[in-house]
Every structure is written in C-alpha cells, then in structure tokens.
Protein backbone atom coordinates (compact mmCIF):
# COMPACT_ATOMS: atom_id res chain seq x y z
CA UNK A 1 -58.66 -31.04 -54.88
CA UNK A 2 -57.62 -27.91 -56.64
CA UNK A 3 -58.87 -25.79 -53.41
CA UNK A 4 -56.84 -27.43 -51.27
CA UNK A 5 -53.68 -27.10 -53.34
CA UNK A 6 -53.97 -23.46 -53.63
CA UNK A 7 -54.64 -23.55 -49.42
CA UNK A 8 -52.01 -25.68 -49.20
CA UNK A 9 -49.39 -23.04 -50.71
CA UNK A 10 -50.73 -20.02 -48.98
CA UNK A 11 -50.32 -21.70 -45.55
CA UNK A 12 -46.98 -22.57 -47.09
CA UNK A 13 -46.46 -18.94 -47.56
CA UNK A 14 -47.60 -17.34 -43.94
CA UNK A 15 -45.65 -20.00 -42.45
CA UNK A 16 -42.73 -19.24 -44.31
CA UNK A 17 -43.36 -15.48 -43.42
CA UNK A 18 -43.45 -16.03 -39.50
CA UNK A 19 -40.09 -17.75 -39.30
CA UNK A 20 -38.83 -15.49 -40.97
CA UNK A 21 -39.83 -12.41 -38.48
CA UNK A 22 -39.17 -14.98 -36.13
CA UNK A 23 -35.38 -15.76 -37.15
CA UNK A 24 -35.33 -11.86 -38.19
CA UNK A 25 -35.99 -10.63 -34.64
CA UNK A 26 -33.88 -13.40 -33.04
CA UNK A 27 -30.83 -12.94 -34.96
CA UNK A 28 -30.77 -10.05 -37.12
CA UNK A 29 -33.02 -6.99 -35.55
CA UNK A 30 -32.11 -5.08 -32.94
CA UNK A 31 -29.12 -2.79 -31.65
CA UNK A 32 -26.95 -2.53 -29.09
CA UNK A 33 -26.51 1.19 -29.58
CA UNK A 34 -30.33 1.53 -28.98
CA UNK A 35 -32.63 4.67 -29.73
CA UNK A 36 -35.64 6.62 -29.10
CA UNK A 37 -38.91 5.01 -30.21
CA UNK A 38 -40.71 8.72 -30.60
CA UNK A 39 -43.07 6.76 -33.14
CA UNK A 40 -44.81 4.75 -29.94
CA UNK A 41 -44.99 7.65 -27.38
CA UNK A 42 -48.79 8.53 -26.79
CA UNK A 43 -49.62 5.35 -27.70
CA UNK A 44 -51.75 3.44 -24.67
CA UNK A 45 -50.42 0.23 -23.50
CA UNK A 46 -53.86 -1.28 -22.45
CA UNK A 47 -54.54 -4.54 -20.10
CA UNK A 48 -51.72 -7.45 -20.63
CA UNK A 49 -52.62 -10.99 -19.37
CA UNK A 50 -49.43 -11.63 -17.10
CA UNK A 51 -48.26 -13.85 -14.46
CA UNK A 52 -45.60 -14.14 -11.89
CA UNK A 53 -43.45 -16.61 -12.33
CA UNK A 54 -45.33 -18.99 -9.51
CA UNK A 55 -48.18 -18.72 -12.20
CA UNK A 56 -49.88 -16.02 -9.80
CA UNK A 57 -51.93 -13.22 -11.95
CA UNK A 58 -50.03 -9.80 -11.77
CA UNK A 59 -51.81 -6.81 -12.68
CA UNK A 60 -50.12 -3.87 -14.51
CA UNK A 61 -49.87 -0.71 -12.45
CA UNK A 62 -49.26 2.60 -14.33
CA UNK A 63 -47.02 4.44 -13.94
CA UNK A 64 -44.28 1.95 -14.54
CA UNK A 65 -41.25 1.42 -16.35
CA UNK A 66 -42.38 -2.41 -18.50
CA UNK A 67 -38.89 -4.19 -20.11
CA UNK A 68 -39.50 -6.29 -23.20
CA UNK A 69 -37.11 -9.20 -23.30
CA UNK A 70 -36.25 -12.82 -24.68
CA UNK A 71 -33.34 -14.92 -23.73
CA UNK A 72 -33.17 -15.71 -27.43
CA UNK A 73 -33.03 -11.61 -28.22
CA UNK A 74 -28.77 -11.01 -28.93
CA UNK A 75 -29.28 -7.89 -27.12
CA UNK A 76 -31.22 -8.65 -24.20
CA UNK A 77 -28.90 -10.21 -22.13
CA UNK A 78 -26.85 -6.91 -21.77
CA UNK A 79 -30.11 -5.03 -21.67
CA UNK A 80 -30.92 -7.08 -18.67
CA UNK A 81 -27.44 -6.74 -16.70
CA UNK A 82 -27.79 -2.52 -17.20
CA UNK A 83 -31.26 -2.49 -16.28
CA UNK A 84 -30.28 -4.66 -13.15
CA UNK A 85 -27.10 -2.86 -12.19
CA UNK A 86 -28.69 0.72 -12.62
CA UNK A 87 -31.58 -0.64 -10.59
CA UNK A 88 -29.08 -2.15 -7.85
CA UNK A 89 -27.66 0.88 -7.67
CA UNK A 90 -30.25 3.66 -7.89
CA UNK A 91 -33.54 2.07 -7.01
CA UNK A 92 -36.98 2.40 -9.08
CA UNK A 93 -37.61 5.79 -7.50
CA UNK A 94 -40.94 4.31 -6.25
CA UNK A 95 -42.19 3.03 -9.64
CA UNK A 96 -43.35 -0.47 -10.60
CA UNK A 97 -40.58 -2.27 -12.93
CA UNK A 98 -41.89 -5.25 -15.05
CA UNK A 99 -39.60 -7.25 -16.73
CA UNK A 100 -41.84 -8.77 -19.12
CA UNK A 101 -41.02 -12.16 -21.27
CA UNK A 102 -43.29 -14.23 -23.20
CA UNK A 103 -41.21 -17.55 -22.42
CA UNK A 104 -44.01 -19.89 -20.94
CA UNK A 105 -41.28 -21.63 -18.92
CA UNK A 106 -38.60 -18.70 -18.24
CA UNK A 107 -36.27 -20.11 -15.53
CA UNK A 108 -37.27 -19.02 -11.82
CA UNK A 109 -33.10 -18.95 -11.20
CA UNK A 110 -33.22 -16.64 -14.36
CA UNK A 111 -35.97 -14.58 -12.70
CA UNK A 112 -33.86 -14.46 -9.23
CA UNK A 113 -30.87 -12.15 -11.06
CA UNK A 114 -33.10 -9.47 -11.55
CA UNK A 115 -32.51 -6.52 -8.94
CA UNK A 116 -34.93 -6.50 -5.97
CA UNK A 117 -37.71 -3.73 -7.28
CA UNK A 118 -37.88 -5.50 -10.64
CA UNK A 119 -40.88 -7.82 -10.97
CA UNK A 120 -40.57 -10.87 -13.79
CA UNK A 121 -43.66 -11.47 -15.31
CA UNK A 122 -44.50 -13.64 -18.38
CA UNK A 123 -47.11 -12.70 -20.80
CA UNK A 124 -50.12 -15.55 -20.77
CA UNK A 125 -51.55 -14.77 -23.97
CA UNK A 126 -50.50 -12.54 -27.13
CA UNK A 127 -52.61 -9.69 -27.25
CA UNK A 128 -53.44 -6.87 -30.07
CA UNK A 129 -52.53 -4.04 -27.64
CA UNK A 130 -48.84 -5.52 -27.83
CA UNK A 131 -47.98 -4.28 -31.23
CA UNK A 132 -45.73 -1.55 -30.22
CA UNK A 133 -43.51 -4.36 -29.11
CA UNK A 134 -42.02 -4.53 -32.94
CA UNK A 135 -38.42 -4.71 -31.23
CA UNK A 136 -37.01 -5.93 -28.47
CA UNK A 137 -35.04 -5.22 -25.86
CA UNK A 138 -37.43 -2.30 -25.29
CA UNK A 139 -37.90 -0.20 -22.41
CA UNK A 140 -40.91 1.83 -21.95
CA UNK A 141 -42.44 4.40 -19.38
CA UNK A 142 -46.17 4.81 -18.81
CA UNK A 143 -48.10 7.29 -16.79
CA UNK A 144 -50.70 6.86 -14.64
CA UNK A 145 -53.34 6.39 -17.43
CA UNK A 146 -51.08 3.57 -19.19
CA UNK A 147 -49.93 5.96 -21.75
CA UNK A 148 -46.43 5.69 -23.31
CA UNK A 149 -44.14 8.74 -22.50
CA UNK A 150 -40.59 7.46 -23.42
CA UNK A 151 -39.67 4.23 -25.30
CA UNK A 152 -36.20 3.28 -25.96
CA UNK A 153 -35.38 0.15 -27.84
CA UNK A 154 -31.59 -1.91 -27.17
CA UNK A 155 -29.49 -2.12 -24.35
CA UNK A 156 -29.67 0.65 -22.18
CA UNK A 157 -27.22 3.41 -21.06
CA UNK A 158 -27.41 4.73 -17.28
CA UNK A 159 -29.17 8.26 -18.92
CA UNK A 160 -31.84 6.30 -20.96
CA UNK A 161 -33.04 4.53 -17.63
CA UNK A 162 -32.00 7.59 -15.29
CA UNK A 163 -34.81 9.18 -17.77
CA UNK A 164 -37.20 6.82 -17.68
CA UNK A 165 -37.42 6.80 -14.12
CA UNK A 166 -37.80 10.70 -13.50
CA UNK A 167 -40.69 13.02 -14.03
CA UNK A 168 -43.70 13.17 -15.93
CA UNK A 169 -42.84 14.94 -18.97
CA UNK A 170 -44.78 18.06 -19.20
CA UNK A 171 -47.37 17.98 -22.75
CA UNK A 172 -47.99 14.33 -22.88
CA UNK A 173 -50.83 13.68 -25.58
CA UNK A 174 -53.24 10.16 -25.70
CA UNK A 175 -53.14 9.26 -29.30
C-alpha cells in the first residue's frame, strides 16, 4: 500500500511536468522575432518515421530545408504563410522542403495551402533523434549527410529562408 502511494505521487509529478512543457510550448515559448539556433548546427538529424498525408511513407532526402510546425504553436501560422509566400515566389532552388507536423490527423485542406515544392509530412512516431526540436516554428537546413548547417527558430524573414536555401556553407563540422 505504501509503494503505491509514493508511485502514485511521482506519476502525479511527471504528469504534472509534461503539461506543463506542453502548455509552455503552446502558449508561452516561442518568438515571432525568431533567431539563430547556432547551439544545433553540426548536429545530425538522423532517420524520422514520416508519412504523407495519404498515410504513404516519405523518406527524408538530405539536403533539405525540414519546417517544424503545430497549428496549436502561436507562431506557426505566420511561419507558415512566409515560408509559403517566399516559396511561391522564389522556388526551393531544387531542394526538398518538408513541412513536418506531428498532428496524427492534420487537415489535407490545411496541407493543400502549402506552396507547390513544399511536401507536408506528419511524424509517425516520436523519436530520440528529434530533440533538437526544443522550439517550434523551426526551420532547419541539412546537407547531404543529414547534418544541420543553419537552424532558425520563429517566423521567418525573406533573408533567413533566402539563406537557408543557398550554398553549402564552407567548414561545416559533424558533431
């Protein structure tokens, strides 16, 4: 009896820590002014169990630009409508661009708004690999080994995804 009491508290106590990150990253984290997430670049973004939104398995293809979002995120939203008008406008300059969600039933009308270029995929499964994805939105650029070279967390300006989209940056390190 005594056992379960004391079990009975500490599940109290991690559930009472997830909602909090939960309510946390819905309503208080995140910035519309956005900045550089230095601290992630090098890091290797590994496999991620995805699917289309038909349910068809999508397999990440490096290098590619990969956009964290929620519909429940405050900031997403206008993270989404830059990422789709700069994309509209000035294509994906030949790279992949995953819009990446891990709503199990993200609406396929939602999905249509993105820009043609821009594939919506949901995540299947949490994963460890994932834990660079401590903010959203976040916008990230791999290179052809799946290795982070630029991450920049809120919504967007034209220059933060005009960057993302150009060159391999010269001295990029594996960690």
């Amino acid at each position: 009896m005594r056992n379960s009491k004391w079990l009975s508290w500490i599940l109290f106590g991690i559930s009472a820590a997830v909602l909090g990150t939960v309510v946390l990253a819905m309503f208080g984290g995140g910035s519309s002014e956005g900045r550089w997430r230095e601290s992630i670049e090098g890091d290797r973004v590994g496999e991620l169990p995805l699917e289309d939104m038909a349910g068809k398995v999508v397999q990440l293809r490096h290098p590619s630009i990969l956009f964290f979002f929620d519909r429940q995120c405050r900031f997403c939203p206008a993270a989404s409508q830059q990422l789709i008008t700069y994309v509209s406008a000035h294509g994906t300059a030949g790279l992949p661009v995953y819009a990446i969600t891990h709503e199990w039933r993200y609406p396929q009308e939602e999905a249509r708004k993105f820009a043609p270029g821009v594939l919506v995929v949901r995540l299947t499964r949490t994963v460890p690999n994932l834990d660079f994805v401590t903010d959203i939105p976040l916008l990230v650029r791999t290179d052809a080994a799946g290795v982070i070279q630029h991450a920049y967390v809120g919504v967007p300006p034209d220059s933060v995804i005009a960057r993302l989209r150009g060159p391999r940056r010269a001295g990029s390190t594996v960690r």
